[in-house]
Protein backbone atom coordinates (compact mmCIF):
# COMPACT_ATOMS: atom_id res chain seq x y z
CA UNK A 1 103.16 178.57 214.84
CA UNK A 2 104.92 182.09 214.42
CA UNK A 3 104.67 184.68 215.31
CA UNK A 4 106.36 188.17 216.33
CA UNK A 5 107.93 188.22 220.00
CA UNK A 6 107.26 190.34 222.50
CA UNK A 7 108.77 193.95 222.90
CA UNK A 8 112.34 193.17 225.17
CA UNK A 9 111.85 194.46 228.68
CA UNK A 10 114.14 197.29 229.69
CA UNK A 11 117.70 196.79 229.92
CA UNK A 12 118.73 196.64 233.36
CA UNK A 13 119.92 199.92 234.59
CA UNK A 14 123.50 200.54 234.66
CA UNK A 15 125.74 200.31 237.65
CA UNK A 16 125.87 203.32 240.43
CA UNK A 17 127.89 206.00 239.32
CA UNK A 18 127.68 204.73 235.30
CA UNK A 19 127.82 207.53 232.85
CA UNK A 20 124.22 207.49 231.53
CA UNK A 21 123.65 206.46 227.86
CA UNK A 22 120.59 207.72 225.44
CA UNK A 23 119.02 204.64 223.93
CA UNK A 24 117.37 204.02 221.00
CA UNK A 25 114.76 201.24 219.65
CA UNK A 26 115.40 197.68 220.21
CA UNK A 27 117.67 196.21 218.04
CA UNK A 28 117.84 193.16 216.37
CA UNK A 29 120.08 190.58 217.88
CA UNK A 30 121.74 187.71 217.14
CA UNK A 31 123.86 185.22 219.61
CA UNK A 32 125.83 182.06 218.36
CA UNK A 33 127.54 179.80 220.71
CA UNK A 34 130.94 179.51 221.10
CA UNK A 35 133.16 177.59 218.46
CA UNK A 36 132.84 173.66 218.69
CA UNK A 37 134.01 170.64 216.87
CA UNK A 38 132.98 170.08 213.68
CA UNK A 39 132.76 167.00 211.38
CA UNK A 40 135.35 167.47 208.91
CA UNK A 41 133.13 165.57 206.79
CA UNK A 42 130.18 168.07 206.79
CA UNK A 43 133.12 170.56 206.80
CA UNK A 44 134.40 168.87 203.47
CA UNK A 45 130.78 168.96 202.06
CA UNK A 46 129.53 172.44 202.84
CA UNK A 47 128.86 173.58 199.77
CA UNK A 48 127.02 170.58 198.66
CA UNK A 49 125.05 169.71 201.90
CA UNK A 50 123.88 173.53 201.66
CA UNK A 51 122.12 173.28 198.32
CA UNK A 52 118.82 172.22 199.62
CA UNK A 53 118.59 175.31 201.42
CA UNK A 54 119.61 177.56 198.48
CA UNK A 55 117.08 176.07 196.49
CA UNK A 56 113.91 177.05 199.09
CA UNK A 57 115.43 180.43 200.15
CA UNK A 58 115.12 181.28 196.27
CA UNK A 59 111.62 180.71 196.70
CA UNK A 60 110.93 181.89 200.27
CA UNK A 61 112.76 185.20 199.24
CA UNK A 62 110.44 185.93 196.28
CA UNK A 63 107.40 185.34 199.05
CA UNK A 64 109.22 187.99 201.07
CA UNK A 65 109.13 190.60 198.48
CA UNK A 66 105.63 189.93 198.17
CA UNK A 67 104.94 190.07 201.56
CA UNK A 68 107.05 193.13 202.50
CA UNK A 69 105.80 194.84 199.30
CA UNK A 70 102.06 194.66 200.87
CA UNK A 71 103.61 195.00 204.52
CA UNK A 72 104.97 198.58 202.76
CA UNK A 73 101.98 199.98 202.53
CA UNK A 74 100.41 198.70 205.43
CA UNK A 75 103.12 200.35 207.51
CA UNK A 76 103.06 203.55 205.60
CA UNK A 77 99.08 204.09 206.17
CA UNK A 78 99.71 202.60 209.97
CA UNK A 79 102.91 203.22 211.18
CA UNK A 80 103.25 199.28 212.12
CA UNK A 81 104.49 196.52 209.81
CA UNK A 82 101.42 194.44 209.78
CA UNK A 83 101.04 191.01 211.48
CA UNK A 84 100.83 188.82 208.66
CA UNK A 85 104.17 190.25 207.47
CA UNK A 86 106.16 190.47 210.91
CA UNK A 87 105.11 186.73 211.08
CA UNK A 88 106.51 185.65 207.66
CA UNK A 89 109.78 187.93 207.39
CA UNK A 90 110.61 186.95 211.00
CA UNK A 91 110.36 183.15 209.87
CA UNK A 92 112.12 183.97 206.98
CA UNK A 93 114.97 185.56 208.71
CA UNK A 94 115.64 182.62 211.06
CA UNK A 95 115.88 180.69 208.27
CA UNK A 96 118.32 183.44 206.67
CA UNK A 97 120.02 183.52 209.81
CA UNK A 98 120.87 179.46 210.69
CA UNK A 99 121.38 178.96 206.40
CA UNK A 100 124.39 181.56 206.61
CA UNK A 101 125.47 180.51 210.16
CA UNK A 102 125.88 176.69 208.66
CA UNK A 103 127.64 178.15 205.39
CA UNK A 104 129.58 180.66 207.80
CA UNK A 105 131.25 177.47 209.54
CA UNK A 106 130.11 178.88 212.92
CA UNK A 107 128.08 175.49 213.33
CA UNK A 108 127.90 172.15 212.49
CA UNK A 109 124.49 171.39 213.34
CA UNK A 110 122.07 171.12 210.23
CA UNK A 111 119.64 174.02 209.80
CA UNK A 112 116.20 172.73 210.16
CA UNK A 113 113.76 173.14 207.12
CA UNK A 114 111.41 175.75 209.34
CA UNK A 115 110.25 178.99 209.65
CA UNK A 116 109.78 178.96 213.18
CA UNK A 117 112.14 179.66 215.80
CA UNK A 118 114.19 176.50 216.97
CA UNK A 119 115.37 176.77 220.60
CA UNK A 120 118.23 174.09 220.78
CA UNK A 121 119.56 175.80 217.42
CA UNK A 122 122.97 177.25 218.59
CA UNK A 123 122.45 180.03 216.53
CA UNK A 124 119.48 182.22 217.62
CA UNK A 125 117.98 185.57 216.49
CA UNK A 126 115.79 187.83 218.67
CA UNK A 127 112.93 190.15 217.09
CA UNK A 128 111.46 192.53 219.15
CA UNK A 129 107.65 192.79 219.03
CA UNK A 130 106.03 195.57 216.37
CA UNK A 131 106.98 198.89 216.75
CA UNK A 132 106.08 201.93 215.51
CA UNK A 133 107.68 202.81 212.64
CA UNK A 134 108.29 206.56 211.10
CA UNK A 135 106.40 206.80 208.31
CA UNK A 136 109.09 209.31 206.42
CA UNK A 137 111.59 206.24 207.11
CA UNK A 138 109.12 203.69 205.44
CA UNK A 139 108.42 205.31 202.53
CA UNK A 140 112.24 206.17 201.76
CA UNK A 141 113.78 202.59 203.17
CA UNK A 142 115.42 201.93 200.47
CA UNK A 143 117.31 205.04 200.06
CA UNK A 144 117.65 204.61 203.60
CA UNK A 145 119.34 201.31 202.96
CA UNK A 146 121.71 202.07 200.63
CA UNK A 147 124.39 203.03 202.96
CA UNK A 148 124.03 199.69 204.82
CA UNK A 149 123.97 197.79 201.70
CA UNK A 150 126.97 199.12 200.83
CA UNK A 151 128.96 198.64 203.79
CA UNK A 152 127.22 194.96 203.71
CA UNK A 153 128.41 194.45 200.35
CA UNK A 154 132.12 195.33 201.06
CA UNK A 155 132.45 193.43 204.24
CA UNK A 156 130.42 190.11 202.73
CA UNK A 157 132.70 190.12 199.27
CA UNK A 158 135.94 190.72 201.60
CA UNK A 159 134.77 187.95 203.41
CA UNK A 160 134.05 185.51 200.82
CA UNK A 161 137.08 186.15 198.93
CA UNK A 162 139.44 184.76 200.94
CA UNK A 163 138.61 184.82 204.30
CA UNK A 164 135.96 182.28 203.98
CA UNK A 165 137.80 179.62 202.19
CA UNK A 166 140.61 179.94 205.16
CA UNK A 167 138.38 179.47 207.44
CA UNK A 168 137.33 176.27 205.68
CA UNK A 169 140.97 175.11 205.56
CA UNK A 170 141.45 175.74 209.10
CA UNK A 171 138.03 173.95 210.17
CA UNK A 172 138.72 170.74 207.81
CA UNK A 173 142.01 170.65 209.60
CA UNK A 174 141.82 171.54 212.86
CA UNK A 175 138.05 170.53 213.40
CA UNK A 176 137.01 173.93 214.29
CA UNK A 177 137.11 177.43 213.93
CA UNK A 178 139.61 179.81 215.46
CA UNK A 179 137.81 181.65 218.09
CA UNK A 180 138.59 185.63 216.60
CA UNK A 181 137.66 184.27 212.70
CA UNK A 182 134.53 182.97 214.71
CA UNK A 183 133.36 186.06 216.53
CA UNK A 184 134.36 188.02 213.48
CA UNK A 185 132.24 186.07 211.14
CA UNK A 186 129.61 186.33 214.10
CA UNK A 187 129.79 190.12 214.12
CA UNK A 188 129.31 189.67 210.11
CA UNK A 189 126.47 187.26 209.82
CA UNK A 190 124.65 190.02 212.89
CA UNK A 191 125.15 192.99 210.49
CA UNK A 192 123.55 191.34 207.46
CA UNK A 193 120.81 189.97 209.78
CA UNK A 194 120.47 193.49 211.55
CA UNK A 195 120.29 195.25 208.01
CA UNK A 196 117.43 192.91 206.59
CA UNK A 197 115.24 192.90 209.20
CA UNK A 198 115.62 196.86 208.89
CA UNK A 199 115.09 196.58 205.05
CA UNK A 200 111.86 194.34 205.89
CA UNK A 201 110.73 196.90 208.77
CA UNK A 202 110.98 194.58 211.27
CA UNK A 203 112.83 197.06 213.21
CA UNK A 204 113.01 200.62 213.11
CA UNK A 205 116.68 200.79 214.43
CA UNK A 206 119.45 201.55 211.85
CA UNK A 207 121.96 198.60 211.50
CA UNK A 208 125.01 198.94 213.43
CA UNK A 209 127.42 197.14 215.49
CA UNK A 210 130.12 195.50 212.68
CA UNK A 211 132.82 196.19 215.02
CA UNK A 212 130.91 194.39 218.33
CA UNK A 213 129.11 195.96 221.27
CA UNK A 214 130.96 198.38 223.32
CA UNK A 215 132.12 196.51 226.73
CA UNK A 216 130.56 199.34 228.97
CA UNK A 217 126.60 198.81 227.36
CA UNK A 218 124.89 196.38 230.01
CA UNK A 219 125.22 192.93 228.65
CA UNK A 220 121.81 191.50 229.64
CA UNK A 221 119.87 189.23 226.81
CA UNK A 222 117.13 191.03 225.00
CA UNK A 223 113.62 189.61 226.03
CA UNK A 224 115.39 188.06 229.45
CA UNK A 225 114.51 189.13 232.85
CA UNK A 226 117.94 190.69 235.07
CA UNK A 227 119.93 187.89 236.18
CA UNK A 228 119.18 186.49 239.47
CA UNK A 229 122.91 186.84 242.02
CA UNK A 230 125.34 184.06 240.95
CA UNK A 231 124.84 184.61 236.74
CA UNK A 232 126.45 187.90 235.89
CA UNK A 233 129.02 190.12 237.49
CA UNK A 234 127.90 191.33 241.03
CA UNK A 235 127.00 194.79 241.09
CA UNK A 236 129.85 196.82 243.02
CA UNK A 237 129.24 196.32 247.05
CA UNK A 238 127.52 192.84 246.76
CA UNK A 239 129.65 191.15 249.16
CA UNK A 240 129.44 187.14 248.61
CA UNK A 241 127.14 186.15 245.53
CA UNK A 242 124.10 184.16 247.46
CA UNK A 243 124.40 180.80 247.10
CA UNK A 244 127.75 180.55 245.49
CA UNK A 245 129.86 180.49 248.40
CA UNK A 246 133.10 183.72 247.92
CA UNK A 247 132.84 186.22 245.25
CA UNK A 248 134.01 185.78 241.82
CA UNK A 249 136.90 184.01 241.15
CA UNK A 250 136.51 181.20 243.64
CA UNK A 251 136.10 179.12 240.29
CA UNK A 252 133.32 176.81 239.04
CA UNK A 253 129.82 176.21 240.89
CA UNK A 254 129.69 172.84 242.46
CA UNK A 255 127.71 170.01 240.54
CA UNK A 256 128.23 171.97 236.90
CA UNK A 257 129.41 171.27 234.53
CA UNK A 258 130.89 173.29 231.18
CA UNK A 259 129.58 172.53 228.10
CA UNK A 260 132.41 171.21 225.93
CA UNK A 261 132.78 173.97 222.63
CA UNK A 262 129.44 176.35 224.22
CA UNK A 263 131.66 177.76 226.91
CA UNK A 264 130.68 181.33 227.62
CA UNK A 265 133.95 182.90 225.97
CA UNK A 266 134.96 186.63 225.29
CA UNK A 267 132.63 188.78 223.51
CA UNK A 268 129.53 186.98 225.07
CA UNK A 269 129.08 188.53 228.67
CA UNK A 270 130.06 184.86 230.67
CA UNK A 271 130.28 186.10 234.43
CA UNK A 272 133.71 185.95 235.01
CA UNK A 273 134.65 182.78 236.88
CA UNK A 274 131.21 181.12 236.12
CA UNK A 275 131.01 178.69 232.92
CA UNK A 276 127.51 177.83 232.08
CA UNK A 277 125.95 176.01 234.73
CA UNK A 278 123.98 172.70 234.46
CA UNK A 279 124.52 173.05 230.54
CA UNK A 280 124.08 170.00 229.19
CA UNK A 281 126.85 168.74 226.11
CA UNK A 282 125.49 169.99 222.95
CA UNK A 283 123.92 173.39 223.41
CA UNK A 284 124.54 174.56 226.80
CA UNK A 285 120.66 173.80 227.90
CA UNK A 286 120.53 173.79 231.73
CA UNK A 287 120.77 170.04 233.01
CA UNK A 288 117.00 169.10 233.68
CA UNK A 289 118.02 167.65 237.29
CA UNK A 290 118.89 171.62 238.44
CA UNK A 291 115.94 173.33 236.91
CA UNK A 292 116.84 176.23 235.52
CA UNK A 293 119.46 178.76 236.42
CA UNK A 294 118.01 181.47 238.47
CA UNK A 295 117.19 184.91 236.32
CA UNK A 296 116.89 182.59 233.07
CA UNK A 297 113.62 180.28 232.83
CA UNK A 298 111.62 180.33 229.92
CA UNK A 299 112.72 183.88 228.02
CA UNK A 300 110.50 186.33 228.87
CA UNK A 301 110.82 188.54 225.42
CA UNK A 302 110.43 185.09 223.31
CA UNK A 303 107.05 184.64 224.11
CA UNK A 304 106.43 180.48 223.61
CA UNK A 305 107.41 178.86 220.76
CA UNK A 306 106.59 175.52 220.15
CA UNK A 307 108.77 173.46 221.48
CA UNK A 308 109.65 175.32 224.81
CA UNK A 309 108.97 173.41 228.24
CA UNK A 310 110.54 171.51 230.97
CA UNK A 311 113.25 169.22 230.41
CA UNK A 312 113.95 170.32 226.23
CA UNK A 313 117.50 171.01 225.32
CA UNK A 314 117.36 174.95 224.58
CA UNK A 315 120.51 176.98 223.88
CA UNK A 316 119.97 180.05 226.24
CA UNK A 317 122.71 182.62 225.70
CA UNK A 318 124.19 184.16 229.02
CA UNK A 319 124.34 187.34 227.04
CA UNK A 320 123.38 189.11 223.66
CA UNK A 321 126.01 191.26 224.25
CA UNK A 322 128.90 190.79 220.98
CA UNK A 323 132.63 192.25 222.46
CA UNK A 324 134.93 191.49 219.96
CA UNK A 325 138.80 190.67 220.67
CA UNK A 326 141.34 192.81 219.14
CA UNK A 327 141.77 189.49 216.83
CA UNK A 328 138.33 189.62 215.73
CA UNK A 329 138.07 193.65 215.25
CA UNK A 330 141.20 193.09 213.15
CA UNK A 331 139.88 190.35 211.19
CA UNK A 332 136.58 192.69 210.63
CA UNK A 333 138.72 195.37 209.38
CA UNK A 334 140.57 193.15 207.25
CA UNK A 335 136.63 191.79 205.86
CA UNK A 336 136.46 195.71 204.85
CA UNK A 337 139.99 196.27 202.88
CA UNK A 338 140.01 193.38 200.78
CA UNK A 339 136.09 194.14 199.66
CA UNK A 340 137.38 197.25 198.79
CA UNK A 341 140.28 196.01 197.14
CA UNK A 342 137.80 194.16 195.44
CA UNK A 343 135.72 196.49 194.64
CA UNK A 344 138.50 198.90 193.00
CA UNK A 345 139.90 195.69 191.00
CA UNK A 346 136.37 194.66 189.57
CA UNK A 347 135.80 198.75 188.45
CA UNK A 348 139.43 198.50 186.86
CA UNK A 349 138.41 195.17 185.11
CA UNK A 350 135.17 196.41 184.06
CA UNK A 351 136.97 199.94 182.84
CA UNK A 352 139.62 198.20 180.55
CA UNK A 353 137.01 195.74 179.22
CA UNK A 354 134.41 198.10 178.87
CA UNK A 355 135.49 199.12 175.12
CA UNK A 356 135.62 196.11 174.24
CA UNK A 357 132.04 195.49 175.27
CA UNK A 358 130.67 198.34 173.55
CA UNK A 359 132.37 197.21 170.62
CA UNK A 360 130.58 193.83 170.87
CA UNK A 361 127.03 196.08 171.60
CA UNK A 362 127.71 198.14 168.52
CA UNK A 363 128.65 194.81 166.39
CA UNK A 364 125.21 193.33 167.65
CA UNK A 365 123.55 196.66 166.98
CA UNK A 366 124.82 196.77 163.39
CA UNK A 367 124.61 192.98 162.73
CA UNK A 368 120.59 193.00 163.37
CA UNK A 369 120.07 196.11 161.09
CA UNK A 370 122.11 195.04 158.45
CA UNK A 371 120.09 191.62 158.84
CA UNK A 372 117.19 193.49 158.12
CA UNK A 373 118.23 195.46 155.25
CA UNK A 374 119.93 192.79 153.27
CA UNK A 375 116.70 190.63 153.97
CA UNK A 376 114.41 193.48 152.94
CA UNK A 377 116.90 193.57 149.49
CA UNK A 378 116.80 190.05 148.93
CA UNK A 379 112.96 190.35 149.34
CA UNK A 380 112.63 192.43 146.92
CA UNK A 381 115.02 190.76 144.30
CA UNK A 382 113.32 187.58 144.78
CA UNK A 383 110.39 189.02 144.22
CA UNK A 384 111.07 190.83 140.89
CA UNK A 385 112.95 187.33 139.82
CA UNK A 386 109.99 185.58 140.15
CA UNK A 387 108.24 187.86 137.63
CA UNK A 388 111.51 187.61 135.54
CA UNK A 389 110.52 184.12 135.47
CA UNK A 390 107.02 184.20 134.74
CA UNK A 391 107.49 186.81 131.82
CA UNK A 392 110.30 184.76 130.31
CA UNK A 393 107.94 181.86 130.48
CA UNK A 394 105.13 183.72 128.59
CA UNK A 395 107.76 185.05 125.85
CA UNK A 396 107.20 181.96 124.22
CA UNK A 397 110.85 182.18 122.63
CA UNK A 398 110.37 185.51 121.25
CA UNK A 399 114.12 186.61 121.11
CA UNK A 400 112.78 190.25 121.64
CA UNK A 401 110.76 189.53 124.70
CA UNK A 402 113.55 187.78 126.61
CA UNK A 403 116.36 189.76 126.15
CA UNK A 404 113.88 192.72 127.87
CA UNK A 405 113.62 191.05 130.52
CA UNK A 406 117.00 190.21 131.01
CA UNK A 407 117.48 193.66 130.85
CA UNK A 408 115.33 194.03 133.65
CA UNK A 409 116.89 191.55 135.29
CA UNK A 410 120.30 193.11 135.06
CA UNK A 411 118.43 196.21 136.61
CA UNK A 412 117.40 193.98 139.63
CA UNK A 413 120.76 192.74 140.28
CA UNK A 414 122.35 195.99 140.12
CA UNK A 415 120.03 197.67 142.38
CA UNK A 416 120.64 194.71 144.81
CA UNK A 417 124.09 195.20 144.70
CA UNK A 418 124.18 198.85 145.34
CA UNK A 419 121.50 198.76 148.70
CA UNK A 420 124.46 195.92 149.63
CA UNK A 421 126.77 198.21 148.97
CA UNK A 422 125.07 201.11 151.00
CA UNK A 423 124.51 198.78 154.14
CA UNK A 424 126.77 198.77 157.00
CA UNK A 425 128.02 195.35 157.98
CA UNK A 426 129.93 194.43 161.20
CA UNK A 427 133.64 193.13 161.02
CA UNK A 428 132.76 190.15 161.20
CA UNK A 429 130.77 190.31 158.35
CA UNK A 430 132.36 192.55 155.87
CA UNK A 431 134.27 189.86 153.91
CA UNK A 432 131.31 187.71 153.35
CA UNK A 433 129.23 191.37 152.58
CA UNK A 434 131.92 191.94 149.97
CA UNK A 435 131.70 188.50 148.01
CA UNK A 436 128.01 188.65 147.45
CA UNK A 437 128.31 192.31 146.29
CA UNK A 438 130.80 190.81 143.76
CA UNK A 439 128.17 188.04 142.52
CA UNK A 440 125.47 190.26 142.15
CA UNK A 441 127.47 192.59 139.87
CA UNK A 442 128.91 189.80 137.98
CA UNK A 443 124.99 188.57 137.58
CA UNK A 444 123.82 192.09 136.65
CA UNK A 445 126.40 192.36 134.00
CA UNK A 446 126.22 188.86 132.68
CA UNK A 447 121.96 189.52 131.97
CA UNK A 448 122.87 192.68 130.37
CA UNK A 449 125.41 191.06 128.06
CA UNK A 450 122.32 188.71 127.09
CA UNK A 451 120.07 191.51 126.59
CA UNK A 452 122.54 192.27 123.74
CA UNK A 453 122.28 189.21 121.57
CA UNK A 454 120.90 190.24 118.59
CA UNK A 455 119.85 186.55 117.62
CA UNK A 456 118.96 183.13 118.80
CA UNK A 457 122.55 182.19 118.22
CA UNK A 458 124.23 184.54 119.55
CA UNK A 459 122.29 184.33 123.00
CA UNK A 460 122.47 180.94 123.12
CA UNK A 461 126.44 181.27 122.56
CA UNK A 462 126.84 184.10 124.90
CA UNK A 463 124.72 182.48 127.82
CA UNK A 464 126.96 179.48 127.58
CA UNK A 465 130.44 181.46 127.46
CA UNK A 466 129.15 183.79 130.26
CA UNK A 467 128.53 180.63 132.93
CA UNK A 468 125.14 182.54 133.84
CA UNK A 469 123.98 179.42 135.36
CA UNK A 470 126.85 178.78 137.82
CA UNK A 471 127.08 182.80 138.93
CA UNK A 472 123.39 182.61 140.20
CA UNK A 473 124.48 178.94 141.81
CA UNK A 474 127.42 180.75 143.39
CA UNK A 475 125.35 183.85 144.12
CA UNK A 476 123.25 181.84 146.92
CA UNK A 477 126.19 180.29 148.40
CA UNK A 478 127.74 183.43 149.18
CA UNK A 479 124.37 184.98 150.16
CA UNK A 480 123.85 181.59 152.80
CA UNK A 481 127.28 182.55 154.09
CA UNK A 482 126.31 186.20 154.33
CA UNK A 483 123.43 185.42 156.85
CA UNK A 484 125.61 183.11 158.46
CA UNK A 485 128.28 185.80 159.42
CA UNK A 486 125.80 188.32 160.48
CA UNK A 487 123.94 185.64 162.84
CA UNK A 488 127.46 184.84 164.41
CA UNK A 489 128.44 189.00 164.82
């Protein structure tokens, strides 16, 4: 079942003598264990084995529009995002979450097909309970977004230009990710995450923290209760840690043991000296024969999802807390130049081909009028022919009476050609414009040579030495090729 966690207690309060900080609402947050071996076969197959996922995230995102489009006005009217939609977008962004955590290479465990939270998932994502939400802020969160979005676009593109496939290199090769690419791609994945859940009011707090936490913040996990002595640093004048034997530094607990690839490493808040105790391989889930760690039990801020109790693997981060290495701000940075780079190259591409694709909008533009105008002329000549016809008929060989209406008929022609002539063609059509403008003229003068004959003879001799029959035969050739040319402008 989902449903929205509970608010995060405090954060435990800062060491004696700490500067004090101002803080604002609870952020989002988002902990991934550390890099592990990966199957270079599922590394091999990413793209493919990911597909599923992209296929119901299309779907589940056009539910979330819905849903935060009626969560909108629910929060404008109440100042709280209601239920129903805290419950969906929070399922939806787990699923968001472990999809681009999988794609990101930072694990090679399968995402599950859920909305609900999954506790042994090594990636996790913490959503504080409702909060109240500005109502100024709801009704402008897009606008509000936009700076976010941008900085989100840049880093992601930078990222996936040529970062990304790197870091698949290195993982097919070496089996894993290198642990600054990881914790930068970590810091990445938390930004998008942070700025969603902001863009679906989950959270009221602006999304920050692209660079990693600052080391001096306390680096206790959201919705956990203050470690217990023996799983974080001892506060200054502690003496000996109780039940650990001397003070940090005298090396691993007795009876634990690490968890191979989910080591506490740097940027995650490990007590210095510690490891995870009783984590079991895989996620880092305490060992069911030592209960669980003191200070950790079942997460206080998570409420109970399904799934939680005694003895299940659960990946428990020691901290929330993101500190990035030097190699991992760098990489960041690095995210954020080549999206730019990007971004200036794909403006340059778009400015020199941007003539080019008016020129193709003002083809199409002319192409579909002149379609119209020559079909509107042809219309009408086809029209008037048909009468040609009939009158012709009904002359009954009356010399007189036919060579009137091939005068007419010469009129027809010639007014066909000259609305022809009048029409603007595209380029690509001009030639083929040009060639039926010739056989209608050469038609029009051909009838009014007949209109001439001043006997049966004569117009008999002149239609024959004229070829009248194989200019209106040529005339609809040219005029099939005409439409043809303007269909393909």
């Amino acid at each position: 079942m989902m449903s929205g966690y509970p608010s995060y207690p405090a954060y435990p309060a800062g060491t004696p003598g700490a500067q004090l900080q101002l803080t604002g609402p609870d952020p989002v947050e988002v902990a991934a264990a550390e890099p592990a071996r990966q199957r270079r076969a599922t590394v091999a197959f990413r793209l493919i084995l990911i597909i599923p996922h992209m296929f119901l995230l299309f779907f589940l995102a056009i539910a979330a529009i819905v849903v935060a489009f009626l969560g909108w006005w629910g929060a404008l009217f109440t100042g709280r995002l209601p239920e129903f939609a805290v419950n969906y977008l929070s399922g939806f962004m787990r699923w968001f979450l472990r999809y681009h955590a999988y794609y990101y290479l930072l694990t090679d465990v399968y995402p599950p097909f859920t909305l609900d939270d999954v506790p042994d998932y090594p990636v996790r994502l913490a959503i504080p309970e409702r909060q109240r939400l500005n109502r100024a802020a709801v009704f402008f969160r897009f606008i509000l977004s936009v700076p976010g979005l941008i900085v989100s676009t840049v880093a992601t593109e930078g990222a996936s230009s040529l970062v990304l496939f790197v870091a698949w290199l290195l993982a097919l090769v070496n089996g894993h990710l290198p642990r600054p690419l990881h914790q930068a791609l970590t810091a990445l994945l938390r930004y998008q995450t942070r700025l969603y859940c902001y863009y679906w009011m989950l959270t009221p707090a602006y999304p920050w923290g692209l660079f990693g936490d600052a080391p001096a913040v306390p680096s206790a996990a959201p919705g956990y209760p203050p470690q217990d002595g023996g799983y974080g640093a001892p506060s200054p004048g502690y003496g000996t840690a109780p039940g650990y034997g001397a003070a940090p530094g005298y090396g691993t607990a007795p009876g634990y043991v690490g968890a191979p690839g989910y080591n506490a490493g740097p940027g995650y808040g490990a007590a210095p000296g510690y490891g995870n105790p009783g984590y079991t391989p895989g996620y880092g889930t305490p060992a069911s024969v030592y209960g669980a760690p003191g200070g950790y039990g079942t997460p206080a801020g998570y409420g109970a999802p399904g799934g939680y109790g005694p003895g299940q693997t659960v990946f428990q981060p020691a901290s929330w807390h993101l500190v990035l290495s030097r190699g991992a701000r760098q990489l960041v940075i690095l995210f954020l130049v080549l999206g730019v780079l990007m971004g200036a190259f794909n403006v340059a591409s778009n400015g020199l081909s941007l003539p080019r694709a008016l020129q193709r909008a003002e083809n199409a533009n002319t192409a579909n009028n002149a379609i119209n105008s020559v079909n509107s002329s042809y219309g009408t000549l086809t029209n008037k022919m048909n009468r040609w016809h009939y009158t012709v008929s009904a002359c009954d060989q009356n010399l007189t009476c036919v060579t009137k209406a091939d005068a007419n008929a010469a009129t027809y022609f010639s007014a066909f050609a000259s609305e022809l002539r009048a029409t603007a063609m595209p380029s690509g059509a001009t030639a083929a414009a040009n060639q039926v403008y010739s056989d209608a003229t050469r038609v029009a003068q051909d009838y009014a040579q007949l209109s001439q004959a001043a006997n049966v003879a004569t117009y008999q001799d002149t239609f024959t030495r004229l070829g009248l029959q194989q200019g209106l035969n040529r005339f609809d050739q040219d005029f099939n090729a005409l439409g043809t040319a303007l269909d393909n402008s």
